[in-house]
PDB file of N, CA and C in Angstrom:
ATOM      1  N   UNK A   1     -90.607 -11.502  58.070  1.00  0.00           N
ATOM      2  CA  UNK A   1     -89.324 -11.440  57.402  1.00  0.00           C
ATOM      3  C   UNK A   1     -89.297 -12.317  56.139  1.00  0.00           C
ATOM      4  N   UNK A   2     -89.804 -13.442  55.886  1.00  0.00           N
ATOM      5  CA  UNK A   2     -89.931 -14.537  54.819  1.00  0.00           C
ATOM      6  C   UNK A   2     -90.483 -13.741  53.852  1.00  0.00           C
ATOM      7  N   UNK A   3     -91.819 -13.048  54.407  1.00  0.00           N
ATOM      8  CA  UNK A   3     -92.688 -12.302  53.069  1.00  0.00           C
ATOM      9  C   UNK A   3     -92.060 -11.251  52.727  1.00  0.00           C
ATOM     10  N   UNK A   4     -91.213 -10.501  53.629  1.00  0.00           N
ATOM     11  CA  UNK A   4     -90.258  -9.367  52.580  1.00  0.00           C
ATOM     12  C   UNK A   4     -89.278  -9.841  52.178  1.00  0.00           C
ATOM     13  N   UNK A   5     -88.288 -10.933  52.356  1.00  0.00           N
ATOM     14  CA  UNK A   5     -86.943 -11.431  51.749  1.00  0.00           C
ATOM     15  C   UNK A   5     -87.303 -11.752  50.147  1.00  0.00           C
ATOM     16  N   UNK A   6     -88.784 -12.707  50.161  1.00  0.00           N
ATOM     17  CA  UNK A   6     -89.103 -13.603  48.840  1.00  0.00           C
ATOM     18  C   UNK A   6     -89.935 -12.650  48.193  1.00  0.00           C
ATOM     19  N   UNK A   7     -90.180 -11.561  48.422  1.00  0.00           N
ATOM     20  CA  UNK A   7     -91.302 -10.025  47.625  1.00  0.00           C
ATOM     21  C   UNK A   7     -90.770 -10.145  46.344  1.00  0.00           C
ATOM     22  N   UNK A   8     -91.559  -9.848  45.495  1.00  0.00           N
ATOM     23  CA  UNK A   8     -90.957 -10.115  43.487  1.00  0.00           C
ATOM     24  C   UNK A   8     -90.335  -8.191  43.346  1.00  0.00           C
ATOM     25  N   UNK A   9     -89.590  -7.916  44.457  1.00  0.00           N
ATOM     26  CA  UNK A   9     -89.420  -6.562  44.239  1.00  0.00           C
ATOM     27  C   UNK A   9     -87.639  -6.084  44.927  1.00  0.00           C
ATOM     28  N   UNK A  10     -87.378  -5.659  44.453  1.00  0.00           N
ATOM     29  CA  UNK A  10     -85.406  -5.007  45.007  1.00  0.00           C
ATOM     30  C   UNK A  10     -85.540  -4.422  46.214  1.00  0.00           C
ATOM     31  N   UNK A  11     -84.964  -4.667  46.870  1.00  0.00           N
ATOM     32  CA  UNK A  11     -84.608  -3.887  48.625  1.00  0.00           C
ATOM     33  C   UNK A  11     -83.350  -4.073  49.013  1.00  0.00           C
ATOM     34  N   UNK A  12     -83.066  -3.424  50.301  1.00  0.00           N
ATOM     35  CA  UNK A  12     -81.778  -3.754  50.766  1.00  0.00           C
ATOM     36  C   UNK A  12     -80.593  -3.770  50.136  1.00  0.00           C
ATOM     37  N   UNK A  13     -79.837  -2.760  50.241  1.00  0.00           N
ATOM     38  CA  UNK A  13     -78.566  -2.422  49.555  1.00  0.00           C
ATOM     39  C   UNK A  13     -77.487  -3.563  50.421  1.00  0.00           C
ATOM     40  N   UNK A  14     -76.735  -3.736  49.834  1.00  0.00           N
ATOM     41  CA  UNK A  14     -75.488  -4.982  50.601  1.00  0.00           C
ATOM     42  C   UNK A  14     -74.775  -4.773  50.662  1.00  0.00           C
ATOM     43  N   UNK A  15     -74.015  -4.076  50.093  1.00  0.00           N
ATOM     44  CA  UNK A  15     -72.677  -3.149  49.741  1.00  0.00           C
ATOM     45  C   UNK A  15     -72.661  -2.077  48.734  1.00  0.00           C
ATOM     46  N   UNK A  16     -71.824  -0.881  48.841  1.00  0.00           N
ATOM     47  CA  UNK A  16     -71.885  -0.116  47.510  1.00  0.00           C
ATOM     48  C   UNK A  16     -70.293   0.470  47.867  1.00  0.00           C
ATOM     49  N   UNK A  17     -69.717   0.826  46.246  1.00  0.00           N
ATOM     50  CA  UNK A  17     -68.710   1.234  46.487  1.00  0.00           C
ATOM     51  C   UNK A  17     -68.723   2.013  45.248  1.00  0.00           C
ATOM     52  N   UNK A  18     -68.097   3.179  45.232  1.00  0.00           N
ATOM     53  CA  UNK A  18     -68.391   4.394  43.935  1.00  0.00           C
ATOM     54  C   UNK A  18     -66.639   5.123  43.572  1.00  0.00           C
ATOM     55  N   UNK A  19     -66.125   5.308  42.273  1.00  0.00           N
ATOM     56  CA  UNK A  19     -65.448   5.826  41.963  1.00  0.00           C
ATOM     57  C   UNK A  19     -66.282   7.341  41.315  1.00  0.00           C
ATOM     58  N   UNK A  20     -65.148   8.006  41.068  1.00  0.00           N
ATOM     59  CA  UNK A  20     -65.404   9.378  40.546  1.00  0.00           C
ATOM     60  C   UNK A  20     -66.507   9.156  38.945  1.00  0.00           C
ATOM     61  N   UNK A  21     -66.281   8.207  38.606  1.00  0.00           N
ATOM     62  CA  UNK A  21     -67.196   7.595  36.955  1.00  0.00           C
ATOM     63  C   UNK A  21     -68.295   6.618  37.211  1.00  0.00           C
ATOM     64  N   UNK A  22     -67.553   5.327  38.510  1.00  0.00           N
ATOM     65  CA  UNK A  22     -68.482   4.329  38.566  1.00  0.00           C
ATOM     66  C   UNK A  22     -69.324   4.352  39.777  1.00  0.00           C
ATOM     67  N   UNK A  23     -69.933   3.252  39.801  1.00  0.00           N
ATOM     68  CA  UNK A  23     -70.894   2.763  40.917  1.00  0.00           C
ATOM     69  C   UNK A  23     -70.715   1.367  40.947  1.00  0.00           C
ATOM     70  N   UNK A  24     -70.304   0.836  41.870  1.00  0.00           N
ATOM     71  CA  UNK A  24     -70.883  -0.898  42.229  1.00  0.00           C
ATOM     72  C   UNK A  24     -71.360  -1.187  43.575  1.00  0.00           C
ATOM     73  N   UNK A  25     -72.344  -1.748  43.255  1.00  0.00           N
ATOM     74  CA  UNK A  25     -73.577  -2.007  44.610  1.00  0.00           C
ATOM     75  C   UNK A  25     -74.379  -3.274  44.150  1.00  0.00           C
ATOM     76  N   UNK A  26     -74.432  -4.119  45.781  1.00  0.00           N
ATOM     77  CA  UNK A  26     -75.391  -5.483  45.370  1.00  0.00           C
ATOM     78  C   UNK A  26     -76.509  -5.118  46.300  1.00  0.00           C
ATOM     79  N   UNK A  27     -77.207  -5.778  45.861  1.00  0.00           N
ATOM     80  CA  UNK A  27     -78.972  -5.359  46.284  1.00  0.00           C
ATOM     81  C   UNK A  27     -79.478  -7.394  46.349  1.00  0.00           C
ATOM     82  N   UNK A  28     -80.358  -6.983  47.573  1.00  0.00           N
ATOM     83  CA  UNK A  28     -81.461  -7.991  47.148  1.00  0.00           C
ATOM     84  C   UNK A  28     -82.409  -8.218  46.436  1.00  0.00           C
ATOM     85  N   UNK A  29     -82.810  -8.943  45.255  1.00  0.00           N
ATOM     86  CA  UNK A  29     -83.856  -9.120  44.214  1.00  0.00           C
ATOM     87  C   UNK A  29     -85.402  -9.853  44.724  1.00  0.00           C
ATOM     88  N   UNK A  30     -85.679 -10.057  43.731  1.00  0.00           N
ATOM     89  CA  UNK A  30     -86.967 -10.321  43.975  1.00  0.00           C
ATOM     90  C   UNK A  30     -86.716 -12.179  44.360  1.00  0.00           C
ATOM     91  N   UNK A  31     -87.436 -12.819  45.289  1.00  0.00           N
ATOM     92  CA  UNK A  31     -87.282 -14.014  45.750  1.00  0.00           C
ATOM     93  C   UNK A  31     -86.349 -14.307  46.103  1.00  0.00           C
ATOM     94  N   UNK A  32     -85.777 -12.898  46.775  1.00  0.00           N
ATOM     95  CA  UNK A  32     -84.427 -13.050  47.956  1.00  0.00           C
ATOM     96  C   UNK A  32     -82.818 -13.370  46.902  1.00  0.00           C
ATOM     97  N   UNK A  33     -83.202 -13.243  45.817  1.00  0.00           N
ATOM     98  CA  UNK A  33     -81.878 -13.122  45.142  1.00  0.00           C
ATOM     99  C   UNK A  33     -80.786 -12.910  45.090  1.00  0.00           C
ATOM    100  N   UNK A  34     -79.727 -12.434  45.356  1.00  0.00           N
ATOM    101  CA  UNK A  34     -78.667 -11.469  45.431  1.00  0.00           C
ATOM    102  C   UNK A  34     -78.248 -10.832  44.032  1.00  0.00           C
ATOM    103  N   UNK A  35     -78.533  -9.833  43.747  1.00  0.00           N
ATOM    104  CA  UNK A  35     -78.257  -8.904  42.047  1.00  0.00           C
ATOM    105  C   UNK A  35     -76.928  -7.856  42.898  1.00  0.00           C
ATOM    106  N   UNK A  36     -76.084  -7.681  41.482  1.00  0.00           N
ATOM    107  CA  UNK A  36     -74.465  -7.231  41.387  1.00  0.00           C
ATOM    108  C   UNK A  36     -75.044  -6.239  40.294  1.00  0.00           C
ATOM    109  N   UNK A  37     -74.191  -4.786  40.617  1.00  0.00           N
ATOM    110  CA  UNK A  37     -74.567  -4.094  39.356  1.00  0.00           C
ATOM    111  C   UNK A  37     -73.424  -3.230  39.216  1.00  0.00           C
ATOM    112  N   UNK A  38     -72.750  -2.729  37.764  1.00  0.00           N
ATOM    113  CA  UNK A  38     -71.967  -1.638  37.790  1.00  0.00           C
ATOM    114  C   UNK A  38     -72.337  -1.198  36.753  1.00  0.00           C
ATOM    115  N   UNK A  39     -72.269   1.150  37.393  1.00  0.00           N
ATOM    116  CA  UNK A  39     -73.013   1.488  36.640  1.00  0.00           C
ATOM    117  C   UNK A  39     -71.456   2.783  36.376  1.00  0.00           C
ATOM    118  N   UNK A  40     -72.004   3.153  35.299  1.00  0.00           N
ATOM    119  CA  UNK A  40     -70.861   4.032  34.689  1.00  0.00           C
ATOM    120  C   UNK A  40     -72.368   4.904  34.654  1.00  0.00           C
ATOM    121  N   UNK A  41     -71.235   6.395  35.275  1.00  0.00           N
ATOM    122  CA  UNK A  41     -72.044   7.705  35.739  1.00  0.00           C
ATOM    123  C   UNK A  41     -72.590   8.558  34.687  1.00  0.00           C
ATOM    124  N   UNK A  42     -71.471   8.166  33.707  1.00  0.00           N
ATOM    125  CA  UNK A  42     -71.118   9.020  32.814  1.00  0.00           C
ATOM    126  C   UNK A  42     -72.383   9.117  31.424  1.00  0.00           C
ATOM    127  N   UNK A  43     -72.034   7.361  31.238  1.00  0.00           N
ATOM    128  CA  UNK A  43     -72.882   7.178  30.228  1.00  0.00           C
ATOM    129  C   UNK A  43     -73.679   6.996  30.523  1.00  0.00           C
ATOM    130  N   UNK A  44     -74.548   6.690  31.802  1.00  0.00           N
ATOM    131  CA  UNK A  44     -75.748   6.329  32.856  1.00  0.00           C
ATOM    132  C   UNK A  44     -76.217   4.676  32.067  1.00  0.00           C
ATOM    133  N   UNK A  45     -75.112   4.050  31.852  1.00  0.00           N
ATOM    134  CA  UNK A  45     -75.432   2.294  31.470  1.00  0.00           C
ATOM    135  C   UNK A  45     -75.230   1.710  32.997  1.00  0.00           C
ATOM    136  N   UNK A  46     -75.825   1.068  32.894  1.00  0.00           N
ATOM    137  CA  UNK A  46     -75.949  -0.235  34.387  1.00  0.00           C
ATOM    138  C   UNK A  46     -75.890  -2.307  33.852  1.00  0.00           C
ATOM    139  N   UNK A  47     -74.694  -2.706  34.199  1.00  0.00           N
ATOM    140  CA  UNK A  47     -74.432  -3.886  33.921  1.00  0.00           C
ATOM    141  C   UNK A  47     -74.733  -4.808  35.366  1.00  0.00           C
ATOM    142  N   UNK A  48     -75.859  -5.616  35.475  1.00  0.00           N
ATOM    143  CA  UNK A  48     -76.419  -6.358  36.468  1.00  0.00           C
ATOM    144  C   UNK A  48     -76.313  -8.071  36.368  1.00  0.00           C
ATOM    145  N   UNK A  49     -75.830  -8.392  37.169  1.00  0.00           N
ATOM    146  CA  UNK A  49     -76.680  -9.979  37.073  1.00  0.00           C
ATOM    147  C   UNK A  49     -76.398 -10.497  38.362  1.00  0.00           C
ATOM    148  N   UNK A  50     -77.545 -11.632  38.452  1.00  0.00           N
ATOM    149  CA  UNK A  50     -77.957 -12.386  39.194  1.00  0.00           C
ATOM    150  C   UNK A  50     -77.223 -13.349  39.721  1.00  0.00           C
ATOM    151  N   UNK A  51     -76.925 -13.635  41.137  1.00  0.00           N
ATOM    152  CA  UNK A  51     -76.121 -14.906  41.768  1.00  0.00           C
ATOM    153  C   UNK A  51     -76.660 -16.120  41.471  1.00  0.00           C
ATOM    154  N   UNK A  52     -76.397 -17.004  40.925  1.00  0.00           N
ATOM    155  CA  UNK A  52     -76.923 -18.432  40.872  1.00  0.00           C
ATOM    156  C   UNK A  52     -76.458 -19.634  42.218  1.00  0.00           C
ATOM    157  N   UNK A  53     -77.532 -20.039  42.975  1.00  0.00           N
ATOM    158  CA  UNK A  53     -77.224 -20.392  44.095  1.00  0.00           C
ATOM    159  C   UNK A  53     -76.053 -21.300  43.917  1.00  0.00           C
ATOM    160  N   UNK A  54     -75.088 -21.165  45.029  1.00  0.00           N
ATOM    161  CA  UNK A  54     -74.042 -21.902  44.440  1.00  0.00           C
ATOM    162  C   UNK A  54     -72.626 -22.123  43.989  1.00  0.00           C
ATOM    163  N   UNK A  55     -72.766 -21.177  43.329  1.00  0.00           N
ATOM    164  CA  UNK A  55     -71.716 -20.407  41.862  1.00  0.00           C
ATOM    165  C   UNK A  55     -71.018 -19.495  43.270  1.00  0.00           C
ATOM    166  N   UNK A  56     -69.623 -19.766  42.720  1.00  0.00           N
ATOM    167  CA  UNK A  56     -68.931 -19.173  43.490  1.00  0.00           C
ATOM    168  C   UNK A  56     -68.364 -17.861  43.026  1.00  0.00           C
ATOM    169  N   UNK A  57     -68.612 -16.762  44.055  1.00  0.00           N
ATOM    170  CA  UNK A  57     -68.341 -15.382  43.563  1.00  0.00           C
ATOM    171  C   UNK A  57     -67.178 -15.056  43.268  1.00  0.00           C
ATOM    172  N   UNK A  58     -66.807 -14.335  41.887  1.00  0.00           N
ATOM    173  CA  UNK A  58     -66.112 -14.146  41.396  1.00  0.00           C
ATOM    174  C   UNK A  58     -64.811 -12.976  41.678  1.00  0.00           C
ATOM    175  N   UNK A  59     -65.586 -12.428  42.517  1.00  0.00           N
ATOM    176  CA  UNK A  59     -65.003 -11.530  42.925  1.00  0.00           C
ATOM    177  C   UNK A  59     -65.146 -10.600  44.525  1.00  0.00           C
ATOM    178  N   UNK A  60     -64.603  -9.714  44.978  1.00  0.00           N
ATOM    179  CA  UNK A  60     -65.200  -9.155  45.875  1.00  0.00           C
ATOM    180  C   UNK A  60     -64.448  -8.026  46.416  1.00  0.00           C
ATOM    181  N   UNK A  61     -65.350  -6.869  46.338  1.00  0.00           N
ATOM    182  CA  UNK A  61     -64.351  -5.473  45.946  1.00  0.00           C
ATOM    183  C   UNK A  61     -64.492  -5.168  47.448  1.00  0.00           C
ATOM    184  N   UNK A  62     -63.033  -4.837  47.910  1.00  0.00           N
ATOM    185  CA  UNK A  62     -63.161  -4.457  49.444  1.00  0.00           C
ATOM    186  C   UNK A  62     -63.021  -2.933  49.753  1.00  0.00           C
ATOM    187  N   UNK A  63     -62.729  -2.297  48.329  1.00  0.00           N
ATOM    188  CA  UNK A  63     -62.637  -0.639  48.822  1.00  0.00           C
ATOM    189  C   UNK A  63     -62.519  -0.026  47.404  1.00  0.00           C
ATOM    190  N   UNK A  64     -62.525   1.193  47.497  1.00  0.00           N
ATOM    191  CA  UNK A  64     -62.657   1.853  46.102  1.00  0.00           C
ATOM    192  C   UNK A  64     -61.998   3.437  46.803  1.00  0.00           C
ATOM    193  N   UNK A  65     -61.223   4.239  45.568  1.00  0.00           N
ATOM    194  CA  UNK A  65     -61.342   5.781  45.702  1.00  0.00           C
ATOM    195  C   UNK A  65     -61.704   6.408  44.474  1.00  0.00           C
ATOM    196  N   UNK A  66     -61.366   7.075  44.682  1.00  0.00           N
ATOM    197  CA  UNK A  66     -61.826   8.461  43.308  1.00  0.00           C
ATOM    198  C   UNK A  66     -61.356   7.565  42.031  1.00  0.00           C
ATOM    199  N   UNK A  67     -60.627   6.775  41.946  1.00  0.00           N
ATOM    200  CA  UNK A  67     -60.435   6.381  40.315  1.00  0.00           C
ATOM    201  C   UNK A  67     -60.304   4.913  39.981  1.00  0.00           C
ATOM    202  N   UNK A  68     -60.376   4.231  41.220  1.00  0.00           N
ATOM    203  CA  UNK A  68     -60.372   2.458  41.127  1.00  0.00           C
ATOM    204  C   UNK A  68     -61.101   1.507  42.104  1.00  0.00           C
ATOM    205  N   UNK A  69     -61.817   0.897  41.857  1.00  0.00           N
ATOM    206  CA  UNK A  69     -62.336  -0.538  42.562  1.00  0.00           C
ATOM    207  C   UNK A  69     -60.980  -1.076  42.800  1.00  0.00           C
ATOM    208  N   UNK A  70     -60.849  -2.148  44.322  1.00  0.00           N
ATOM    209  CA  UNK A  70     -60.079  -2.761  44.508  1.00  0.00           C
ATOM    210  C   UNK A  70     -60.598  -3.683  44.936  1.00  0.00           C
ATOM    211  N   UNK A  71     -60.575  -5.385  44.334  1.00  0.00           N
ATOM    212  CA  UNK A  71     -61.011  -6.460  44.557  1.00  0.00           C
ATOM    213  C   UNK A  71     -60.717  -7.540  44.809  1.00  0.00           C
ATOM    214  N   UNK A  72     -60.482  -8.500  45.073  1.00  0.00           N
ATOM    215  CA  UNK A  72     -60.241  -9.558  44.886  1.00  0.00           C
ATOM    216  C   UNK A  72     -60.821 -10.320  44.075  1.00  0.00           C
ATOM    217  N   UNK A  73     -59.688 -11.014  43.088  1.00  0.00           N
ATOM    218  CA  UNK A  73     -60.484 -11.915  42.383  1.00  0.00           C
ATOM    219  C   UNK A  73     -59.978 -13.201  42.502  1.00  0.00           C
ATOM    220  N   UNK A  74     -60.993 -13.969  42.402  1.00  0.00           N
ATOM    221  CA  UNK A  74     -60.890 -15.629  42.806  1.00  0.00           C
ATOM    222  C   UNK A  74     -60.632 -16.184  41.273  1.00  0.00           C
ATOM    223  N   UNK A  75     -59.689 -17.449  41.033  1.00  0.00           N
ATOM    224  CA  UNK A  75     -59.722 -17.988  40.022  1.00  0.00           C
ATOM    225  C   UNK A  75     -61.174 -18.760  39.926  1.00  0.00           C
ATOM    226  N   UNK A  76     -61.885 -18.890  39.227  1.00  0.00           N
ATOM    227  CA  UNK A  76     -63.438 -19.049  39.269  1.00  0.00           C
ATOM    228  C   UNK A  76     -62.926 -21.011  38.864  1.00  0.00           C
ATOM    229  N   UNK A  77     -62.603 -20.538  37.556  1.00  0.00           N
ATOM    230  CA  UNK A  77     -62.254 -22.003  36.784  1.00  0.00           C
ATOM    231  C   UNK A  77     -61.685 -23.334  37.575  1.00  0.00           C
ATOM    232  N   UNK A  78     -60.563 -22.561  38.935  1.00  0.00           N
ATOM    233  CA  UNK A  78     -59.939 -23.695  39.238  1.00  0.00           C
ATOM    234  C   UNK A  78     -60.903 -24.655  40.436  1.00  0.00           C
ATOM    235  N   UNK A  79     -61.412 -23.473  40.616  1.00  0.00           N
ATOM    236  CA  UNK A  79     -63.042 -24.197  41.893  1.00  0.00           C
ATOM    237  C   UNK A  79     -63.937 -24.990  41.134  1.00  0.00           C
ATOM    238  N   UNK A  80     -64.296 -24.374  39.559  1.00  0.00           N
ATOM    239  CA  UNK A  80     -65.105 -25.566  39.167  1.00  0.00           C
ATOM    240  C   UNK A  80     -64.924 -26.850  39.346  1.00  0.00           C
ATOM    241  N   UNK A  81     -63.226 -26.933  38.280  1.00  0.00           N
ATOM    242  CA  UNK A  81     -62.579 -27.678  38.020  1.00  0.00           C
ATOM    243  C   UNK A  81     -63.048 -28.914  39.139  1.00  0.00           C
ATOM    244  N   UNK A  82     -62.791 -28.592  40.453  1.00  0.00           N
ATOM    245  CA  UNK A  82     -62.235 -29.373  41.428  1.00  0.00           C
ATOM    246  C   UNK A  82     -63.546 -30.630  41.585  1.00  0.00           C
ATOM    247  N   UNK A  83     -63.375 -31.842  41.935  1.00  0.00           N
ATOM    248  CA  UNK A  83     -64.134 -32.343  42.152  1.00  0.00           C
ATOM    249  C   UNK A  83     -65.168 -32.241  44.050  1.00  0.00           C
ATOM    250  N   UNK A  84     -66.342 -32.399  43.697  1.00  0.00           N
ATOM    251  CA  UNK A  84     -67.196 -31.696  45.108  1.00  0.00           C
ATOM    252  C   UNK A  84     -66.608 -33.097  45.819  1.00  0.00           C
ATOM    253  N   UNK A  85     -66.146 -32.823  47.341  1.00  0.00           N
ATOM    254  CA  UNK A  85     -66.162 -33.445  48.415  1.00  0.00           C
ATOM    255  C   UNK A  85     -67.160 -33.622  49.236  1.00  0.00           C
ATOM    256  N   UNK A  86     -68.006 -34.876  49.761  1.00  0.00           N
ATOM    257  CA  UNK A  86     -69.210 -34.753  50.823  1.00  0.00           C
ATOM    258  C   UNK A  86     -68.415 -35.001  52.099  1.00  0.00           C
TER     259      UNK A  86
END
């Protein structure tokens, strides 16, 4: 399991959720990464990036239909902001 999680190669879909235009789906990357991607059908462009361990997710889409993602979004800024507690 170690040697396929850390493989320099994409596997494992994590979620996907598709409108009638879009696509959004996270995948595992190469050295166990977590990669985010949304792709518009139309124009066949794909916008991806990478989780930085840590970094708190910005978002998180719990359902989709024919014409909208529905997500939650976290204020990102006010979590920085905050000072870390041990």
């Amino acid at each position: 399991m170690p040697r396929y999680i850390m493989s320099k190669y994409f596997k494992m879909a994590l979620y996907f959720h598709n409108t009638a235009d879009a696509v959004c789906f996270g995948c595992m990357g190469p050295e166990g990464k977590e990669y985010h991607c949304v792709a518009d059908l139309n124009g066949r462009t794909c916008i991806a990036w990478k989780d930085v361990e840590n970094d708190p997710s910005p978002t998180v889409i719990n359902t989709s239909d024919k014409d909208c993602f529905y997500a939650l979004v976290y204020n990102v800024e006010a979590k920085l902001s905050m000072q870390e507690r041990l």
